[in-house]
C-alpha atoms as a PDB file:
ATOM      1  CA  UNK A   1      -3.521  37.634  12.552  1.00  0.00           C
ATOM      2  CA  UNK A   2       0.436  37.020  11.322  1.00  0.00           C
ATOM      3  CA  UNK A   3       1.510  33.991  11.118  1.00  0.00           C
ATOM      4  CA  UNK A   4       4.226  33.512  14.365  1.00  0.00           C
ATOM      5  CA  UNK A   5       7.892  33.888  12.847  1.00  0.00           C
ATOM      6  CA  UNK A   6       9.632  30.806  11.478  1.00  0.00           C
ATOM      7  CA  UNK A   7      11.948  28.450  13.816  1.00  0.00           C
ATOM      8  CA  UNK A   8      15.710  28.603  12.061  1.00  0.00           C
ATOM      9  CA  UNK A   9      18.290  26.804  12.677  1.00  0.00           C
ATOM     10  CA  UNK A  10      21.760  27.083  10.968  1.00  0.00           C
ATOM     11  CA  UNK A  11      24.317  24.631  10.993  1.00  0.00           C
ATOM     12  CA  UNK A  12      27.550  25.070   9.790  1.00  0.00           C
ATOM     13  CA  UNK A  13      29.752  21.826   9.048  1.00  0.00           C
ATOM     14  CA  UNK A  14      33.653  22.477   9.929  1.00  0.00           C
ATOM     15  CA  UNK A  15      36.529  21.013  11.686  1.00  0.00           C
ATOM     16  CA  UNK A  16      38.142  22.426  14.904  1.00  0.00           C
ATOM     17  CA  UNK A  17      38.380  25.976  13.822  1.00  0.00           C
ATOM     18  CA  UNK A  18      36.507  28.313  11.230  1.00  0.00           C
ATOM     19  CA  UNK A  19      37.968  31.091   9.289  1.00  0.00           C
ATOM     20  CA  UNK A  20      37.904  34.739  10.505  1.00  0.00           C
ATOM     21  CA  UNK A  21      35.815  36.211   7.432  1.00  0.00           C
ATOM     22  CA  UNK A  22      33.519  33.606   8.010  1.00  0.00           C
ATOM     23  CA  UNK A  23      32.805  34.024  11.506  1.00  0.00           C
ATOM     24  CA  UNK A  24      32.258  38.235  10.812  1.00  0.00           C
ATOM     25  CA  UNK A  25      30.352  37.215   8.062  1.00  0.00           C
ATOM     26  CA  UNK A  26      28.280  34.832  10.191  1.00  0.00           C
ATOM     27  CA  UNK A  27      28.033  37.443  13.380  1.00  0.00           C
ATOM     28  CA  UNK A  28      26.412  39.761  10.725  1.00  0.00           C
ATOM     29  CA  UNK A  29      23.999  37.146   9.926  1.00  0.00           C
ATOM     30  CA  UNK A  30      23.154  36.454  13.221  1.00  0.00           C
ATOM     31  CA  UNK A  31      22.588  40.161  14.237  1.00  0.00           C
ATOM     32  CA  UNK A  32      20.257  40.978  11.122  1.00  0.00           C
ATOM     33  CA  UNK A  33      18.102  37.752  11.341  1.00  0.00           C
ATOM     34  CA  UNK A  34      18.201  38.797  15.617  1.00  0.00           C
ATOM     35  CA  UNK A  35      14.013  38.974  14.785  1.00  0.00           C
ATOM     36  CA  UNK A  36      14.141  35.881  14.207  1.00  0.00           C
ATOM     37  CA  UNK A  37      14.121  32.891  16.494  1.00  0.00           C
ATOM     38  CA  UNK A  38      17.532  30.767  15.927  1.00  0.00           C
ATOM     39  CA  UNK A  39      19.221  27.986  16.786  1.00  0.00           C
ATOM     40  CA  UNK A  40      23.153  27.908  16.132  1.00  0.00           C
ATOM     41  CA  UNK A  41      24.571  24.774  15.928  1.00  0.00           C
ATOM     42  CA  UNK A  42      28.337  23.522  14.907  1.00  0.00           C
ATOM     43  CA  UNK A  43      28.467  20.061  13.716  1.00  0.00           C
ATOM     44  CA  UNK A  44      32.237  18.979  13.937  1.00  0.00           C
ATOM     45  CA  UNK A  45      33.437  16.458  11.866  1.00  0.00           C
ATOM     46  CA  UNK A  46      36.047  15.767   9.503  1.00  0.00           C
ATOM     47  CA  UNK A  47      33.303  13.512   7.238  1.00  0.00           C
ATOM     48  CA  UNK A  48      30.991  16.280   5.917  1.00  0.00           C
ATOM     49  CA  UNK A  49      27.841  14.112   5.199  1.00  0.00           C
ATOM     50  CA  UNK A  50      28.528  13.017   8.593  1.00  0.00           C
ATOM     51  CA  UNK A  51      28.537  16.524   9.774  1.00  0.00           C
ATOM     52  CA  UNK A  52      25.400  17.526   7.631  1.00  0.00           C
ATOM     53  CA  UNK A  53      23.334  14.875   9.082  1.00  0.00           C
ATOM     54  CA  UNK A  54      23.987  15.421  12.547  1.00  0.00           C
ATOM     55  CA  UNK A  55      22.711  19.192  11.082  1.00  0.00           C
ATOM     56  CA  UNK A  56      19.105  17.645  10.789  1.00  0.00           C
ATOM     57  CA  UNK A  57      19.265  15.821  13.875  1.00  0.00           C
ATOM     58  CA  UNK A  58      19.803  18.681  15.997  1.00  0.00           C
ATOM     59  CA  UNK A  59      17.594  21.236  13.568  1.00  0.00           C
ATOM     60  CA  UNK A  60      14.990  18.472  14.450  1.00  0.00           C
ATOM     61  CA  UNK A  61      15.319  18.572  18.141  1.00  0.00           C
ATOM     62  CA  UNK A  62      14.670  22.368  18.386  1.00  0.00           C
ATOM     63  CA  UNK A  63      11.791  21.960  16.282  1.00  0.00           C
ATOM     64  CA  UNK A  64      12.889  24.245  13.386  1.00  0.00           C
ATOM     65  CA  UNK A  65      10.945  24.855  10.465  1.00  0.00           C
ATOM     66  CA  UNK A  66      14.017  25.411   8.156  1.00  0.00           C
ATOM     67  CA  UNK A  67      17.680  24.466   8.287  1.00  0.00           C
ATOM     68  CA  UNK A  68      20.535  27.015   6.954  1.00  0.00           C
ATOM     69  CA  UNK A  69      23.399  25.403   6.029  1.00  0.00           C
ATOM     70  CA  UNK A  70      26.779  27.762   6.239  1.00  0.00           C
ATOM     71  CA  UNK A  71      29.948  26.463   5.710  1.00  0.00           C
ATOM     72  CA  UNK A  72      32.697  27.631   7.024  1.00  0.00           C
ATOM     73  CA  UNK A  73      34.434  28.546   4.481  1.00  0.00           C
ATOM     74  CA  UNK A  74      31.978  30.857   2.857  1.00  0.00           C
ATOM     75  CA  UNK A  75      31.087  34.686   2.740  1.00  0.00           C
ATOM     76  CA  UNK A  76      27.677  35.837   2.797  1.00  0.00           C
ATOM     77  CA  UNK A  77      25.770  38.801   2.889  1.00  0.00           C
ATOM     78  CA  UNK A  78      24.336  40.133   6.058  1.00  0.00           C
ATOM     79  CA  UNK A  79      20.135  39.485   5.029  1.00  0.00           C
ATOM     80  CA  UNK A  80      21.194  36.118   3.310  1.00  0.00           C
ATOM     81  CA  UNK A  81      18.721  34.197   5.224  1.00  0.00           C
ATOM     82  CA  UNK A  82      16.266  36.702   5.528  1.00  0.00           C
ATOM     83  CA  UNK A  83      16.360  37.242   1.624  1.00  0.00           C
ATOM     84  CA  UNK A  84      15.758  33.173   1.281  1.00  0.00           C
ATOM     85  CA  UNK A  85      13.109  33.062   3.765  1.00  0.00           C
ATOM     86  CA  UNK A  86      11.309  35.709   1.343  1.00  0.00           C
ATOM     87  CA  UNK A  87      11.370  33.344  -1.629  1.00  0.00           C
ATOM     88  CA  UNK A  88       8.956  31.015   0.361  1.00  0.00           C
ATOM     89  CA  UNK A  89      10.696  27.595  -1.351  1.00  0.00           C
ATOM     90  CA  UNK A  90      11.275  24.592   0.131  1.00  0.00           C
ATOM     91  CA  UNK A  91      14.873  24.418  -1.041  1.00  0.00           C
ATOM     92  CA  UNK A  92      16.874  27.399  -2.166  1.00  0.00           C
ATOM     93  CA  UNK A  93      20.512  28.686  -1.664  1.00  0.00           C
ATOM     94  CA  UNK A  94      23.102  30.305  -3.481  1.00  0.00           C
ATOM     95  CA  UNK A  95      25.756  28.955  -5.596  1.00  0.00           C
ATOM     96  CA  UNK A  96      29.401  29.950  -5.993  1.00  0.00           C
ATOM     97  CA  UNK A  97      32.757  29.040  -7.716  1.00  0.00           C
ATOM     98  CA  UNK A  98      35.004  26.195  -6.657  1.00  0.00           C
ATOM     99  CA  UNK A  99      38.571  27.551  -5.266  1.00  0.00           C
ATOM    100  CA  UNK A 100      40.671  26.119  -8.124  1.00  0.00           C
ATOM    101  CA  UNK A 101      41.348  27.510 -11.276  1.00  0.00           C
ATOM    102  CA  UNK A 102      39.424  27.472 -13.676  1.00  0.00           C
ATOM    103  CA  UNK A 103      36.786  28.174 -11.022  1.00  0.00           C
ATOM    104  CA  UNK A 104      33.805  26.953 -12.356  1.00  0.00           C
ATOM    105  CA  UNK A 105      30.355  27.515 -11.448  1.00  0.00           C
ATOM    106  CA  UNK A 106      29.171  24.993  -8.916  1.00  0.00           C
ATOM    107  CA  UNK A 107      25.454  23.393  -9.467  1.00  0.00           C
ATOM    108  CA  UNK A 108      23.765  22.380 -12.807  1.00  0.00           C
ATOM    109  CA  UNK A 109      20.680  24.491 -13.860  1.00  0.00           C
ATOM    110  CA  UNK A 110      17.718  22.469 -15.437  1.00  0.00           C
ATOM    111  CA  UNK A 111      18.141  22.603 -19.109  1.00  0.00           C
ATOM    112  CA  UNK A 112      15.439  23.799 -21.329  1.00  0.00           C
ATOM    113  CA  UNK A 113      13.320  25.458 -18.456  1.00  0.00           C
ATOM    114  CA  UNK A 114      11.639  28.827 -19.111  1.00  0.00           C
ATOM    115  CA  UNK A 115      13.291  32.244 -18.208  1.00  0.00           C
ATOM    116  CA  UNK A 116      13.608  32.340 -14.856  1.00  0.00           C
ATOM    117  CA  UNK A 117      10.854  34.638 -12.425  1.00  0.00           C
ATOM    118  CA  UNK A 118      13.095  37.574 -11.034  1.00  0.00           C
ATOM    119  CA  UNK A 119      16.389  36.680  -9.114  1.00  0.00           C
ATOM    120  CA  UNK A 120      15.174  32.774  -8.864  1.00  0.00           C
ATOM    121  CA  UNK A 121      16.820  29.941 -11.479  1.00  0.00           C
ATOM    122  CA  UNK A 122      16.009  26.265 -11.336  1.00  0.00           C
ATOM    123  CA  UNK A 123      18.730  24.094 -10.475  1.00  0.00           C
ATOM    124  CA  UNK A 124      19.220  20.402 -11.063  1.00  0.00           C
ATOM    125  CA  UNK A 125      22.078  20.460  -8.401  1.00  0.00           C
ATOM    126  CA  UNK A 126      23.268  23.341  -6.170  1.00  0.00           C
ATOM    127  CA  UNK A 127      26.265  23.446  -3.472  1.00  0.00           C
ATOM    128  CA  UNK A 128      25.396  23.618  -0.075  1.00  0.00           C
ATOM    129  CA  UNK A 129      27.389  26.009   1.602  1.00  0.00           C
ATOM    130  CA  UNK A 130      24.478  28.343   1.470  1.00  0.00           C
ATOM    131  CA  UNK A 131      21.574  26.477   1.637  1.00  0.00           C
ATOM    132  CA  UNK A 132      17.911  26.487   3.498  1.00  0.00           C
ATOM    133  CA  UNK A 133      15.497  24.002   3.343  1.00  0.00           C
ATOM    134  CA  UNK A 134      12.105  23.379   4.954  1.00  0.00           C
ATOM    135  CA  UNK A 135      12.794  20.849   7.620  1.00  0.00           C
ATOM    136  CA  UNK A 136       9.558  18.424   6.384  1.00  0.00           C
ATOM    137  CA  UNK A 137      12.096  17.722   2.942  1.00  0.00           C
ATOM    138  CA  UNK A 138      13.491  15.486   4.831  1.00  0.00           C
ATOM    139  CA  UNK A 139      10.448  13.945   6.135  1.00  0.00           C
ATOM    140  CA  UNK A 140      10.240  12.452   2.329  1.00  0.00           C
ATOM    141  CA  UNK A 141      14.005  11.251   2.440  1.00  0.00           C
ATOM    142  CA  UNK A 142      15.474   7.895   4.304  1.00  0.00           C
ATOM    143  CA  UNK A 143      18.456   8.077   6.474  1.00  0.00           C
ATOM    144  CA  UNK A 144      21.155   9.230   5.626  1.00  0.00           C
ATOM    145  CA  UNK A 145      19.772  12.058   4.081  1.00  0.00           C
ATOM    146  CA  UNK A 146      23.370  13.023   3.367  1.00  0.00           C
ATOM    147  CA  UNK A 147      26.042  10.740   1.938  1.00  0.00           C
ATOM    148  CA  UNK A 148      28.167   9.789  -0.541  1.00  0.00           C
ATOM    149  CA  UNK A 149      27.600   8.052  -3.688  1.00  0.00           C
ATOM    150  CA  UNK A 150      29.523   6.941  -7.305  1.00  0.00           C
ATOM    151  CA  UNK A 151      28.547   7.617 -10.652  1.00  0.00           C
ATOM    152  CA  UNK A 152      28.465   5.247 -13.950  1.00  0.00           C
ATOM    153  CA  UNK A 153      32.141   6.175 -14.222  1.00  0.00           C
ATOM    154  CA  UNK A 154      33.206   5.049 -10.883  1.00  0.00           C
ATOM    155  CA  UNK A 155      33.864   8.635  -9.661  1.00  0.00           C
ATOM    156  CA  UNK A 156      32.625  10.180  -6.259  1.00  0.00           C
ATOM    157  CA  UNK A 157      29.443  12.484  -6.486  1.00  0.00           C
ATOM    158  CA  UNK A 158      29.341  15.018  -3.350  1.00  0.00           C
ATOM    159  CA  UNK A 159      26.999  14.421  -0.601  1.00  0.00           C
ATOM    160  CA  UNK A 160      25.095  17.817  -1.415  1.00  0.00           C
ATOM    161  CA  UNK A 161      24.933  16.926  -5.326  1.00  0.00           C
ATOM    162  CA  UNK A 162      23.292  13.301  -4.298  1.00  0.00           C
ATOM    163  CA  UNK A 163      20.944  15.379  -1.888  1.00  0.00           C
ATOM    164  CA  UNK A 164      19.960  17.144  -4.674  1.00  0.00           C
ATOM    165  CA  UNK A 165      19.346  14.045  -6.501  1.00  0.00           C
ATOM    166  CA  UNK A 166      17.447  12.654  -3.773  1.00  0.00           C
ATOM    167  CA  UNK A 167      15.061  15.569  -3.286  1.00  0.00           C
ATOM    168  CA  UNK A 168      14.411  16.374  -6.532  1.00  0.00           C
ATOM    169  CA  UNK A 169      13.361  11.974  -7.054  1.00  0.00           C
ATOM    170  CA  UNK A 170      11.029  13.367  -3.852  1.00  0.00           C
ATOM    171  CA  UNK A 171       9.255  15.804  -6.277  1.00  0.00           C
ATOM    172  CA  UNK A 172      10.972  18.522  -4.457  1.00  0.00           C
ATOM    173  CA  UNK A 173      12.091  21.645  -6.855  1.00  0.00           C
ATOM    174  CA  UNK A 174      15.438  23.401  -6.679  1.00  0.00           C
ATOM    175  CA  UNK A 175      16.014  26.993  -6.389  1.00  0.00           C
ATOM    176  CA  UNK A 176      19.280  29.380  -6.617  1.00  0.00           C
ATOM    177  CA  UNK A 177      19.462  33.079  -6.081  1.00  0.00           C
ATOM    178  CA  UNK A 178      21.121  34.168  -8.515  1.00  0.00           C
ATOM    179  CA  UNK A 179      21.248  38.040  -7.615  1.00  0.00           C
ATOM    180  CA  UNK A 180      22.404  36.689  -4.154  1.00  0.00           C
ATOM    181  CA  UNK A 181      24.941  34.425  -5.426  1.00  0.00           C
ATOM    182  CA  UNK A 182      27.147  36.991  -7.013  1.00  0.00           C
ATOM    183  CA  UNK A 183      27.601  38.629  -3.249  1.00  0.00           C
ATOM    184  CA  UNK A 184      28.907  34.526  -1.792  1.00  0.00           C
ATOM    185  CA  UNK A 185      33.085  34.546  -1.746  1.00  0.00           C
ATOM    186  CA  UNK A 186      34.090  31.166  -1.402  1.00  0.00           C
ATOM    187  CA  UNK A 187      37.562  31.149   1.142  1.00  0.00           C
ATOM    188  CA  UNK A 188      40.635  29.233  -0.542  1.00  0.00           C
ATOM    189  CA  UNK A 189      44.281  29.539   0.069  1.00  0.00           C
ATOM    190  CA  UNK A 190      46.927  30.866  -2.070  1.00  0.00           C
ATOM    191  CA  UNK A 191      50.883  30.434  -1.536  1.00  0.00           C
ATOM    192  CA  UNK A 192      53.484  33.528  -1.942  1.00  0.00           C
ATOM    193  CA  UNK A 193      56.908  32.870  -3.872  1.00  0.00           C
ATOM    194  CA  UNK A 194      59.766  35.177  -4.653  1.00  0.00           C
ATOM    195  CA  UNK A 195      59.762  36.329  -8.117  1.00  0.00           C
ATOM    196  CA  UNK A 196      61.611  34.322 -10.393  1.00  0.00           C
ATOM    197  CA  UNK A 197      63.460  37.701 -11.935  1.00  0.00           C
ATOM    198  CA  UNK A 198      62.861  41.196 -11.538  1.00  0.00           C
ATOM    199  CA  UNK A 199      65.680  43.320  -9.482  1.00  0.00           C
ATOM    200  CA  UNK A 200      64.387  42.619  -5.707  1.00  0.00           C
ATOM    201  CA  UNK A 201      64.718  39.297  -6.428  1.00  0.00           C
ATOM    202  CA  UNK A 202      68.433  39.569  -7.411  1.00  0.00           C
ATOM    203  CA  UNK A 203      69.376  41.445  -4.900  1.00  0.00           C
ATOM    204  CA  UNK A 204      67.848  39.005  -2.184  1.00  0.00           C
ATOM    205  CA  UNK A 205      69.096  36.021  -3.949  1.00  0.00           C
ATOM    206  CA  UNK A 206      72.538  37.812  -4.033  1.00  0.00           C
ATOM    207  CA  UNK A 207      72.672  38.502  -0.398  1.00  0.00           C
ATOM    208  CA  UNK A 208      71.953  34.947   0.363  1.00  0.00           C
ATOM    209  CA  UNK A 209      74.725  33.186  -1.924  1.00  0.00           C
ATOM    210  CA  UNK A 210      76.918  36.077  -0.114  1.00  0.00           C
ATOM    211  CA  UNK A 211      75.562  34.381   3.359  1.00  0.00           C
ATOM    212  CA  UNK A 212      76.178  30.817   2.061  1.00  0.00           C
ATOM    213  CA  UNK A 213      79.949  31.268   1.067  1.00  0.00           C
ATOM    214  CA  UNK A 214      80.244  33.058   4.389  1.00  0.00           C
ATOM    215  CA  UNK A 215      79.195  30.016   6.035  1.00  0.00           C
ATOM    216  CA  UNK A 216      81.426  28.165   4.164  1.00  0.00           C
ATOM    217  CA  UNK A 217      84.676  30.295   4.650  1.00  0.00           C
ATOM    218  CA  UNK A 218      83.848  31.164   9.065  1.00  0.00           C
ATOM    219  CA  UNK A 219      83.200  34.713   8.245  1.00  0.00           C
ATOM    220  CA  UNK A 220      80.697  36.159  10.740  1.00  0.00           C
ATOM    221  CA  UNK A 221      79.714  39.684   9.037  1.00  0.00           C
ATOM    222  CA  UNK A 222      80.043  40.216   5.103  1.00  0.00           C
ATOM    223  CA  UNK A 223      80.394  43.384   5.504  1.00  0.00           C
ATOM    224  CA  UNK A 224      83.657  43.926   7.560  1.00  0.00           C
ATOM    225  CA  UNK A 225      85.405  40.980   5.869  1.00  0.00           C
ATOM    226  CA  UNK A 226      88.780  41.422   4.425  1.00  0.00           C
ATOM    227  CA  UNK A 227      90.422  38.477   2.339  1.00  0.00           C
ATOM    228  CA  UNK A 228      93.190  36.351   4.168  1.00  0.00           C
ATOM    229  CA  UNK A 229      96.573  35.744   2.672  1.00  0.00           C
ATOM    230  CA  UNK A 230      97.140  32.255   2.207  1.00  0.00           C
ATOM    231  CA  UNK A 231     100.950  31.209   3.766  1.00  0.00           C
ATOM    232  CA  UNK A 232     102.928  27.922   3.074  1.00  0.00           C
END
């Protein structure tokens, strides 16, 4: 007899409002996983571990047997979950660049471990804006299972790279699909300027010194202007 399908719920951390890729993205999810049985939740809050914990709590209530975190920032391929489900670990995601140049790699992979088995690598640390994990991981960890620490240096470490910490001091192993994480956009923001030079740029910057010294002189329409003789 099969075993009965898995209890999933994903939980995407975000503030009031998500971004349009993301929710298409996440629709797409929704409608290729539709086999299995889901629970959505949106944890609002603008403190992230905060947001992440309540995550658990609810993934807890419905009695899941893995959590999907999905931030809302993220792209994501249609069978993400379905593909992470397959690798039958108790933590594995997908990793992804950060949204400022230089754009590194996010997550640490263990140093000195053998070639990886097929699309899986070992991490040390991974980002969790694609992330499952077997609900009884956190039966190993204390409350908060998500929060925010400081290294030797006095700097912040991120409340998914202390997680990380945290299960992995549990004797839990890491996992990132690698194959899969080539297909994850991460959502920034970029600002438009007008060119510095180049001969649109002239021509707009002309019109609009033209449109100050109108101001200047009263003269409604550059166009039809004539010059005015000055009388004693």
């Amino acid at each position: 007899m099969d075993s009965p399908l898995p209890r999933v719920a994903i939980a995407v951390p975000s503030g009031d409002m998500v971004h349009a890729d993301f929710a298409l993205a996440y629709a797409q999810l929704c409608m290729a996983s539709a086999g299995l049985k889901l629970q959505l939740i949106t944890v609002k809050s603008s403190i992230v571990a905060e947001a992440r914990n309540n995550g658990v709590k609810y993934a807890k209530d419905f009695g899941a047997d893995f959590l999907l975190f999905l931030d809302s920032d993220m792209l994501f391929p249609p069978t993400a979950l379905l593909r992470l489900l397959l690798h039958k670990k108790d933590i594995v995601g997908a990793t992804y660049t950060k949204r400022v140049a230089p754009f590194q790699i996010l997550g640490t992979s263990l140093a000195g471990q053998p070639t990886a088995s097929g699309d899986l690598l070992e991490m040390q640390r991974i980002p969790t804006g694609c992330l499952l994990i077997k609900m009884h991981v956190f039966d190993k960890l204390s409350k908060p299972y998500f929060r925010f620490e400081t290294d030797t240096d006095g700097a912040i470490v991120g409340e998914d790279y202390v997680f990380c910490d945290r299960a992995r001091a549990a004797g839990f192993r890491i996992w990132c699909d690698a194959v899969m994480s080539r297909e994850i956009g991460h959502i920034g923001q970029q600002v438009y300027r007008l060119p510095p030079t180049g001969s649109h740029a002239t021509a707009l910057l002309g019109v609009d010194r033209l449109s100050r010294q109108c101001a200047v002189t009263g003269v409604t329409n550059p166009d039809i202007a004539t010059p005015v003789e000055q009388t004693n």
